[in-house]
C-alpha atoms as a PDB file:
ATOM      1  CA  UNK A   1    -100.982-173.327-110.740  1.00  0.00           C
ATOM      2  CA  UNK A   2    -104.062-171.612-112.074  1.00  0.00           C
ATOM      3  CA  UNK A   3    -103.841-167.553-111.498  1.00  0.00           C
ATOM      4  CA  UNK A   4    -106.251-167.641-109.095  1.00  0.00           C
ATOM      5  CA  UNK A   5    -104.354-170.429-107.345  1.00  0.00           C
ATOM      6  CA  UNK A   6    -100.736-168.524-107.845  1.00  0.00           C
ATOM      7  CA  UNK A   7    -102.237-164.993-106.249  1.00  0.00           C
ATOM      8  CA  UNK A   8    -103.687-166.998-103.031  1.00  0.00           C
ATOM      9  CA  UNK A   9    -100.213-168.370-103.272  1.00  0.00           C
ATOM     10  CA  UNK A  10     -98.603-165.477-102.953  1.00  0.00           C
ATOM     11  CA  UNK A  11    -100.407-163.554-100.414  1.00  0.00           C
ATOM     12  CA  UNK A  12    -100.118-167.017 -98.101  1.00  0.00           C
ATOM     13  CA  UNK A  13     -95.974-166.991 -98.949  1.00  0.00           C
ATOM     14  CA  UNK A  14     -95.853-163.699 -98.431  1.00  0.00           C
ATOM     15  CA  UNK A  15     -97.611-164.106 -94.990  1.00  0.00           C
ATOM     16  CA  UNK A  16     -95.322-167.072 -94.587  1.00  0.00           C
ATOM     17  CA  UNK A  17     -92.249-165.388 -94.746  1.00  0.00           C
ATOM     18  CA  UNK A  18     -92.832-162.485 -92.971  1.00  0.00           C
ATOM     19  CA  UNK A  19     -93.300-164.522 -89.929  1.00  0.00           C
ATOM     20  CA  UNK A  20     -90.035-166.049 -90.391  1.00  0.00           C
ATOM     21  CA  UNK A  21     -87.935-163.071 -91.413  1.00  0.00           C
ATOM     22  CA  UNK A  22     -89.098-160.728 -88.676  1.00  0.00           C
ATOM     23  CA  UNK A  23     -88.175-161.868 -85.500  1.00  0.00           C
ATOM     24  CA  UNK A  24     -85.210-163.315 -87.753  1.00  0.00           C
ATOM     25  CA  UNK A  25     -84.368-159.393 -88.848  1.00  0.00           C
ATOM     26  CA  UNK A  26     -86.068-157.466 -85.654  1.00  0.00           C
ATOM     27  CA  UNK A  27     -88.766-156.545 -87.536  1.00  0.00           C
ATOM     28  CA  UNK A  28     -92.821-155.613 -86.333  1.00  0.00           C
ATOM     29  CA  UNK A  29     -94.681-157.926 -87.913  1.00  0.00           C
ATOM     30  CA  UNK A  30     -95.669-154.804 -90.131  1.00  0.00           C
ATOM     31  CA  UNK A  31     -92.279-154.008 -91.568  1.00  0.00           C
ATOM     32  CA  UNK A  32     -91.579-157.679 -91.955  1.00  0.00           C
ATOM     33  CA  UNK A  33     -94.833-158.231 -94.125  1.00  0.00           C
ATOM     34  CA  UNK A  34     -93.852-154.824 -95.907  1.00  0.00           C
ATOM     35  CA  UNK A  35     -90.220-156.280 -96.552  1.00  0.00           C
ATOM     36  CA  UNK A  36     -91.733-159.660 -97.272  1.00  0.00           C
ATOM     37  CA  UNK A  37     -94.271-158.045-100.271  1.00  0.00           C
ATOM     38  CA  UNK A  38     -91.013-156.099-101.440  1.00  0.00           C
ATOM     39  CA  UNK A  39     -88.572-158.827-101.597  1.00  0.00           C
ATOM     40  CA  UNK A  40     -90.968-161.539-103.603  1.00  0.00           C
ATOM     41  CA  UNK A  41     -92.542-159.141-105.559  1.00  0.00           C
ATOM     42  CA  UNK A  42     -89.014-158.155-106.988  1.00  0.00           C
ATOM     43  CA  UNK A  43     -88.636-161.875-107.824  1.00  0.00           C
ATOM     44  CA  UNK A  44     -91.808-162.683-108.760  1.00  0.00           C
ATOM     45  CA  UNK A  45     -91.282-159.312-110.988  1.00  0.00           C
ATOM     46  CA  UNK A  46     -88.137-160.170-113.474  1.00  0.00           C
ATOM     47  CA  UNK A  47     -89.912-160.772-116.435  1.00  0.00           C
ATOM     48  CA  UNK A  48     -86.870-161.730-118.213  1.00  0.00           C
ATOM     49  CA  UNK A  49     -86.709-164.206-115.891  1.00  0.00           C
ATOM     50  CA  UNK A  50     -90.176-165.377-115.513  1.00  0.00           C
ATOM     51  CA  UNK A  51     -89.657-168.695-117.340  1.00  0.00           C
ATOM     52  CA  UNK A  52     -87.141-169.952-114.657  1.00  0.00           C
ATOM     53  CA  UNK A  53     -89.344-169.871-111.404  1.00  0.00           C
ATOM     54  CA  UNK A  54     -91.034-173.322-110.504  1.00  0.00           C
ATOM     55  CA  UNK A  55     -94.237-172.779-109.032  1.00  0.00           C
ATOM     56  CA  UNK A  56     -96.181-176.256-107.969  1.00  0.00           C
ATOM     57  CA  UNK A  57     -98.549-177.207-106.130  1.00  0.00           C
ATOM     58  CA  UNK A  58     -97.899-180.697-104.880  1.00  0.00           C
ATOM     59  CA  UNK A  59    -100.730-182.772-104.693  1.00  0.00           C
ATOM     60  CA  UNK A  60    -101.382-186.389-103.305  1.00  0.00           C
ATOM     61  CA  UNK A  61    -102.220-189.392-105.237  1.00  0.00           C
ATOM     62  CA  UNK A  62    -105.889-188.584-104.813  1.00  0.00           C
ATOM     63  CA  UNK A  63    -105.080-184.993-106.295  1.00  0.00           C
ATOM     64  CA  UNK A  64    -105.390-183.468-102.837  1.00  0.00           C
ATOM     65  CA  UNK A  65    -103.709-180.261-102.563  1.00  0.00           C
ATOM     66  CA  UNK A  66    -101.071-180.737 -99.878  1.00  0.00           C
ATOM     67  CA  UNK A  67     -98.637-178.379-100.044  1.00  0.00           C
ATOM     68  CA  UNK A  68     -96.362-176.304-102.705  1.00  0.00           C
ATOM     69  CA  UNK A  69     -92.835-175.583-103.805  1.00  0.00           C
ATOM     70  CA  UNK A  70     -91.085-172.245-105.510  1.00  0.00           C
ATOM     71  CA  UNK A  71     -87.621-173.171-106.770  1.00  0.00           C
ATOM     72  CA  UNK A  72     -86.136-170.542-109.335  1.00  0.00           C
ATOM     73  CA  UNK A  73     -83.942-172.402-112.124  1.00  0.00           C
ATOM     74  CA  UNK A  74     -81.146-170.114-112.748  1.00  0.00           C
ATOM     75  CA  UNK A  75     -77.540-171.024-113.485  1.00  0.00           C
ATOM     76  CA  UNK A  76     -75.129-171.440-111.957  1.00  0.00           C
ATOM     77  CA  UNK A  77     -76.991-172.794-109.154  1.00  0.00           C
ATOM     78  CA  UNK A  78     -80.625-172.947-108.157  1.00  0.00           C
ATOM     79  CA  UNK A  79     -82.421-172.170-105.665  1.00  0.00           C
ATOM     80  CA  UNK A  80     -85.580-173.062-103.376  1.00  0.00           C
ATOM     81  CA  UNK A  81     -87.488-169.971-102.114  1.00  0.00           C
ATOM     82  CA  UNK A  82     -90.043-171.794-100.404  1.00  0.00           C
ATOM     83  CA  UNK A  83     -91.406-175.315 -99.811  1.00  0.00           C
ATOM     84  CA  UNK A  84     -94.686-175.837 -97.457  1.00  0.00           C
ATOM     85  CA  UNK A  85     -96.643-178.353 -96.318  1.00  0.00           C
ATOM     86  CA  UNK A  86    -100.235-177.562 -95.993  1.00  0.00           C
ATOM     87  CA  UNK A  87    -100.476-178.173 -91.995  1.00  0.00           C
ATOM     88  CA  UNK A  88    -103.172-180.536 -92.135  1.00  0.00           C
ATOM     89  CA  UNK A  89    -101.062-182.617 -94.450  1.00  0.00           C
ATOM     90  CA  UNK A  90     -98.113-182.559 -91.765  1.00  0.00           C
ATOM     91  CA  UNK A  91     -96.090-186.119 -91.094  1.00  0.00           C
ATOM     92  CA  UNK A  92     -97.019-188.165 -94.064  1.00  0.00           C
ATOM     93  CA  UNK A  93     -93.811-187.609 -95.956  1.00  0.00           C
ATOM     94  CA  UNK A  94     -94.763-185.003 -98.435  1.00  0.00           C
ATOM     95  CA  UNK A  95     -91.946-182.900 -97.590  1.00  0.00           C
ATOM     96  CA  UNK A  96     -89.724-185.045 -98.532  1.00  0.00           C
ATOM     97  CA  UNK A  97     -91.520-186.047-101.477  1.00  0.00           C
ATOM     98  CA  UNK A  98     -92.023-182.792-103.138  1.00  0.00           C
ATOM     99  CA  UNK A  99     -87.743-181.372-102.218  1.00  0.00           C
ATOM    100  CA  UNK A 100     -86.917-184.865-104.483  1.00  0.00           C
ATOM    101  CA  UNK A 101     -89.463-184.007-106.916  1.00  0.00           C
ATOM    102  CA  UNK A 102     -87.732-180.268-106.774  1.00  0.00           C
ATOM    103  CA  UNK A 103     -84.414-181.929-107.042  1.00  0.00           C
ATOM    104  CA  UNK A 104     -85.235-184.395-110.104  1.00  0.00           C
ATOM    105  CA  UNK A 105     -86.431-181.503-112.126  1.00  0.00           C
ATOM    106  CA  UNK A 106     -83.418-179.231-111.511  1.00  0.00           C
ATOM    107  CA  UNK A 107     -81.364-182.508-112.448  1.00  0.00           C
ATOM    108  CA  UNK A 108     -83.401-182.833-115.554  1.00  0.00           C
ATOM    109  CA  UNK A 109     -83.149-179.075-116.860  1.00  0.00           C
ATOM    110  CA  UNK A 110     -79.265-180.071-116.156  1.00  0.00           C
ATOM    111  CA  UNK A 111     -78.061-178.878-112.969  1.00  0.00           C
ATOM    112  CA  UNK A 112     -75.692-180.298-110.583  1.00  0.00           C
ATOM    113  CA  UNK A 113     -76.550-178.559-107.512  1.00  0.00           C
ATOM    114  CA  UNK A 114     -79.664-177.042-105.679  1.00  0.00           C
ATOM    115  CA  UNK A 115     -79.092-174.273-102.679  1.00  0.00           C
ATOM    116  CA  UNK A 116     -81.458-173.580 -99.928  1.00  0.00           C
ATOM    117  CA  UNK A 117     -81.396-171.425 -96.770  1.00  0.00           C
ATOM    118  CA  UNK A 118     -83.918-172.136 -93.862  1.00  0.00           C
ATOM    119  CA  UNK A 119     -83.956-170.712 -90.776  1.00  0.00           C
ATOM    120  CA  UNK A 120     -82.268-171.818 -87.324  1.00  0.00           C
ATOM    121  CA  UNK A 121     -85.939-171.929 -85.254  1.00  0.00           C
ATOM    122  CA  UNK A 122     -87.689-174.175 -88.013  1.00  0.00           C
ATOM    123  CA  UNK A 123     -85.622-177.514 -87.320  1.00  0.00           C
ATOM    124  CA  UNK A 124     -88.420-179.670 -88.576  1.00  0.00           C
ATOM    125  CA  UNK A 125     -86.911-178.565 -92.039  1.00  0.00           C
ATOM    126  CA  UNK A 126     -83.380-178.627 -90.998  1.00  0.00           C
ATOM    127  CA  UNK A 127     -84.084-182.504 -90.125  1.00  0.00           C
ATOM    128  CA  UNK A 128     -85.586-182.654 -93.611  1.00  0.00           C
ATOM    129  CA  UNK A 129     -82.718-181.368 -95.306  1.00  0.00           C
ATOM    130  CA  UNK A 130     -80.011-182.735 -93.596  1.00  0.00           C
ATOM    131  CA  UNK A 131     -81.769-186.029 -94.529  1.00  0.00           C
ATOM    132  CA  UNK A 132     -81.971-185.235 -98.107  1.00  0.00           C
ATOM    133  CA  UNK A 133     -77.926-184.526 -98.288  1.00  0.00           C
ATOM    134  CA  UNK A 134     -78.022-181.000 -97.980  1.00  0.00           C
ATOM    135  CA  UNK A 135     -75.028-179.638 -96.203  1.00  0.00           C
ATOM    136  CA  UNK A 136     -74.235-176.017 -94.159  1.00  0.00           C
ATOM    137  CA  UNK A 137     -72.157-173.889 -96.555  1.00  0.00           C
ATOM    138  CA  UNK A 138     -72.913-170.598 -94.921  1.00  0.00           C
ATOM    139  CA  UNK A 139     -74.127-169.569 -91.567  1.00  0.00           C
ATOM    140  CA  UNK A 140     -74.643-166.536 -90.392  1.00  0.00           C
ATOM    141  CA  UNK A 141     -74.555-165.800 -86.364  1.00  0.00           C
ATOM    142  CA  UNK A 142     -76.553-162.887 -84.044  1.00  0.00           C
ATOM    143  CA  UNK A 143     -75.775-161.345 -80.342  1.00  0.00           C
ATOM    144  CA  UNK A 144     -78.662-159.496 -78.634  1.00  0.00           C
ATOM    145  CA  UNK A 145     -76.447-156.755 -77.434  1.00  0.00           C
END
């Protein structure tokens, strides 16, 4: 990505994951896009680490821009931050396309493994990865009290 590309980027992941961690954590919408600029920007923010995020865009075979994918590449295992499909680009397999695109990489830089989380509302991506091989090795369970 370009830097002008990389800051829209981050202001639409940002966005992005706000909406998914606040009703997720209780959050306004306010505090969750407050916790969601604090939490990437610390990533995003490990210069030492810089060299080990994955930042595409993923692009169809007419160079299209349809969607993007943040995986950061650190040992012992890595892991995928975010992976979107621009909406408009929704049920033509890029999804799919751009996790084994994810996964060939991290197989190439030599790992063995790749770990995800997604949340329990967005099964669309659950389908995905179950598809893909990805298996639960963690869940974590709520009760509005």
């Amino acid at each position: 990505m370009t830097d002008e590309e990389l800051a829209g980027w981050r202001e639409y992941t940002e966005v992005g994951y706000a909406d998914a961690i606040g009703p997720a954590r209780g959050l306004t919408p306010e505090q969750a896009l407050k916790q969601s600029r604090k939490e990437i920007g610390e990533l995003l923010a490990e210069r030492e680490t810089a060299s080990e995020h994955l930042i595409w865009s993923a692009c169809s075979p007419d160079g299209t821009v349809v969607g993007n994918l943040w995986i950061r590449a650190r040992k012992p295992v890595p892991f995928v931050f975010n992976i979107e499909v621009n909406e408009d680009q929704r049920g033509h397999g890029y999804g799919r396309a751009i996790m084994l695109a994810g996964q060939e990489e991290c197989r190439r830089l030599g790992f063995d493994r790749l770990d995800l989380n997604v949340f329990y509302n967005n099964q669309t991506a659950v389908n995905l990865y179950t598809s893909l091989g990805y298996v639960v090795i963690s869940q974590q369970m709520r009760k509005e009290l």
